[in-house]
Protein backbone atom coordinates (compact mmCIF):
# COMPACT_ATOMS: atom_id res chain seq x y z
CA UNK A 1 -5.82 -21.53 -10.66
CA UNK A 2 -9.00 -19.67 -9.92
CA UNK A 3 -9.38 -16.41 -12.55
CA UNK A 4 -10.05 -14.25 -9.74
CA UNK A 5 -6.77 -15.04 -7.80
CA UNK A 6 -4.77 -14.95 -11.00
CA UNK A 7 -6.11 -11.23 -10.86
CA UNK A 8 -5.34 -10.60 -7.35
CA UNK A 9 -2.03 -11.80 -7.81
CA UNK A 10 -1.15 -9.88 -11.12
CA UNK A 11 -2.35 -6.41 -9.05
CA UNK A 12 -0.43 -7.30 -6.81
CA UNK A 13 2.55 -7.97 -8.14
CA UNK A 14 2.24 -4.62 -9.96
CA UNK A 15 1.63 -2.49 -7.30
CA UNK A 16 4.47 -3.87 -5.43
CA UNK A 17 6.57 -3.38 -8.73
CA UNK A 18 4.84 0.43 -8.80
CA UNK A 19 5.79 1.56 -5.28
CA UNK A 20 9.59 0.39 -5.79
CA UNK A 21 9.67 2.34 -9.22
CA UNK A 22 8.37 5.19 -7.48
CA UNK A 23 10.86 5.30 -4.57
CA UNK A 24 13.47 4.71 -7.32
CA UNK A 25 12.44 7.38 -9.01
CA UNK A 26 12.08 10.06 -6.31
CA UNK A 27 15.44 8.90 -5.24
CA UNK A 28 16.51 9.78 -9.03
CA UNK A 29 14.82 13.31 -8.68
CA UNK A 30 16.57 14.12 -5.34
CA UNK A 31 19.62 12.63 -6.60
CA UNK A 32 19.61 15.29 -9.61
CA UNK A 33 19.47 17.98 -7.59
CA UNK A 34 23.36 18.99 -6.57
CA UNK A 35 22.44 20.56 -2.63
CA UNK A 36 21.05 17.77 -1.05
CA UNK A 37 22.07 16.15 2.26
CA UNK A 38 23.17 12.99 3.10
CA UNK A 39 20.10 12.07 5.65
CA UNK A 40 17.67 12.52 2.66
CA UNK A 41 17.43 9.22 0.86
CA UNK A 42 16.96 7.26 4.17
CA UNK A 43 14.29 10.32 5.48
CA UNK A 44 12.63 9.47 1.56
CA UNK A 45 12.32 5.71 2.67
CA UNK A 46 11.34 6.20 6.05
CA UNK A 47 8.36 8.59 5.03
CA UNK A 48 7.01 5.42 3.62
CA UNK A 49 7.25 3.18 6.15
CA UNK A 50 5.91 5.83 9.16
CA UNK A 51 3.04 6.75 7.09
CA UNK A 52 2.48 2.67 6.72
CA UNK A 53 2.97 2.39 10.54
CA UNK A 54 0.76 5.10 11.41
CA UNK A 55 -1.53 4.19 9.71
CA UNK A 56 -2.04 0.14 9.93
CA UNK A 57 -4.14 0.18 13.35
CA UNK A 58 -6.54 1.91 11.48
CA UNK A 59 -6.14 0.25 8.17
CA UNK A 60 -7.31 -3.22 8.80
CA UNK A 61 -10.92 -2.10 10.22
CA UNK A 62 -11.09 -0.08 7.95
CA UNK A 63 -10.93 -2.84 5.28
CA UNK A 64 -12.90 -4.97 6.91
CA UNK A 65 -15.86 -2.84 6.95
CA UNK A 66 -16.00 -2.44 3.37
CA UNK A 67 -16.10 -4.09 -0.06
CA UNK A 68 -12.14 -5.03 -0.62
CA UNK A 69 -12.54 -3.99 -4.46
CA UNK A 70 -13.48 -0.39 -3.71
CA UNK A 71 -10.76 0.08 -0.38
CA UNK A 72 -8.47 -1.45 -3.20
CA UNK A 73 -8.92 1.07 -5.81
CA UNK A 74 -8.63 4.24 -3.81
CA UNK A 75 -6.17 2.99 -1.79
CA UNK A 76 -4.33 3.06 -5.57
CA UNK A 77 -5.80 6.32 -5.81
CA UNK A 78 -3.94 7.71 -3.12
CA UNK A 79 -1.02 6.33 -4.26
CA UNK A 80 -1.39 8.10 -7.54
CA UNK A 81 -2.13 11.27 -5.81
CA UNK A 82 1.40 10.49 -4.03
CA UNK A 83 3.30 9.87 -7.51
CA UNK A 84 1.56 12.85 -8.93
CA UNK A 85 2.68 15.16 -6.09
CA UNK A 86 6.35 14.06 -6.91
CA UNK A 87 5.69 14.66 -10.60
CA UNK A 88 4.27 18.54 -9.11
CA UNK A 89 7.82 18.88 -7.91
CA UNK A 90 6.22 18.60 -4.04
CA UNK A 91 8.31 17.85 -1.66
CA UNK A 92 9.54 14.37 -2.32
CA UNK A 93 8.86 13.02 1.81
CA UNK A 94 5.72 14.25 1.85
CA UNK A 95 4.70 12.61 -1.80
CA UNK A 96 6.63 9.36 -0.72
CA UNK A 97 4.44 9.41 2.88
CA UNK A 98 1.35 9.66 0.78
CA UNK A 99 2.07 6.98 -1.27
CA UNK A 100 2.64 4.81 2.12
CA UNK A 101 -0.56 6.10 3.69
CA UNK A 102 -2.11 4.28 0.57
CA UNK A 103 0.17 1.48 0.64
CA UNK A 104 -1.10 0.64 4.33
CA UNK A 105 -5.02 1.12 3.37
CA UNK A 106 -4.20 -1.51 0.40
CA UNK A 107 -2.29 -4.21 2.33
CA UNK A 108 -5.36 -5.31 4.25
CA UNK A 109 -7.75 -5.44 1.81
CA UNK A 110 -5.42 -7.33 -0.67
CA UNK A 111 -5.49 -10.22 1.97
CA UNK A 112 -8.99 -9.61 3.14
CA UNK A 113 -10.32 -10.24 -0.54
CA UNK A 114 -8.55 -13.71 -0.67
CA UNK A 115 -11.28 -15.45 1.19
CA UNK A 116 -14.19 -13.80 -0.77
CA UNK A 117 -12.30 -15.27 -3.77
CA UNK A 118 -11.62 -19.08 -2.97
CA UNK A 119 -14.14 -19.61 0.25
CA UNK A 120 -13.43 -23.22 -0.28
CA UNK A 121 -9.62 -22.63 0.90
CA UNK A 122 -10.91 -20.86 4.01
CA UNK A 123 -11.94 -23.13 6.80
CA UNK A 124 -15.02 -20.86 8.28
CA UNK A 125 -14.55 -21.52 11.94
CA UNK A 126 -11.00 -21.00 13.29
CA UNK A 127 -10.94 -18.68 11.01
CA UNK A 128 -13.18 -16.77 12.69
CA UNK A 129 -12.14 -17.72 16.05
CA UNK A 130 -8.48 -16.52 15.00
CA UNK A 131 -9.81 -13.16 13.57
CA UNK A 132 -11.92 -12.76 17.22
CA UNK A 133 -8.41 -13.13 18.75
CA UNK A 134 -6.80 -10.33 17.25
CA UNK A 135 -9.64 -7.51 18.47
C-alpha cells in the first residue's frame, strides 16, 4: 500500500473516531446536568448533521479549488474550535454544529486528495467527464 494512502486512511479513521467521541461526550455533559429535556440529545445530533447539510453545496468547490492538505487541516481546525467551545461550557448545539460545519469542509477534500495520491488508480478521462456531470 502506497505511504501516502496509509496516511490518508489513518486520518481518517481518527477523525471519524474524534467526531463520535465528541458527540459522546457532549451527550455525557448534557446528560450530567439534572434539567434537561428530552428533545435535547436528538437536537445535539441533528446540529451536526444540518450544519453538514448546509453546508455541503458549498463544501465540495470549495475543496476543489484548493490544495486538499491545507482545506484538510482547518477543516480540523474548526472542528477543534467546536470541541473547545464545548470544553468553554458553550452551548453544546451550537459547539456540536461547528464541529459539523468542519466535518462537511473535510469530507470533500478527504476524497478529493485520493487521486493526487495514487494517479495511477484514477483513469483521467471519465473521470473527468463524470466530475463535468455533476456541475
Amino acid at each position: 500500500m502506497n505511504r501516502d494512502i496509509f496516511r490518508v486512511l489513518t486520518t481518517q479513521f481518527i477523525t471519524a473516531f474524534a467526531d463520535n467521541a465528541v458527540l459522546f461526550t457532549a451527550i455525557t455533559m448534557v446528560m450530567l446536568q439534572s434539567d434537561i429535556d428530552s428533545w435535547y440529545i436528538p437536537a445535539l445530533q441533528a446540529s451536526f448533521l444540518v450544519a453538514y447539510v448546509v453546508i455541503a453545496p458549498w463544501a465540495g468547490r470549495f475543496a476543489d479549488a484548493r490544495p486538499k492538505p491545507t482545506v484538510m487541516f482547518g477543516a480540523n481546525l474548526i472542528k477543534a474550535a467546536g470541541a473547545g467551545m464545548l470544553l468553554l461550557n458553550i452551548e453544546p448545539l451550537i459547539a456540536y454544529a461547528m464541529i459539523g460545519l468542519g466535518a462537511a469542509m473535510y469530507s470533500p477534500a478527504k476524497y478529493g486528495i485520493l487521486p493526487e495520491l495514487v494517479p495511477e488508480l484514477v483513469d483521467e478521462k471519465p473521470f473527468t467527464r463524470q466530475g463535468q456531470q455533476l456541475d
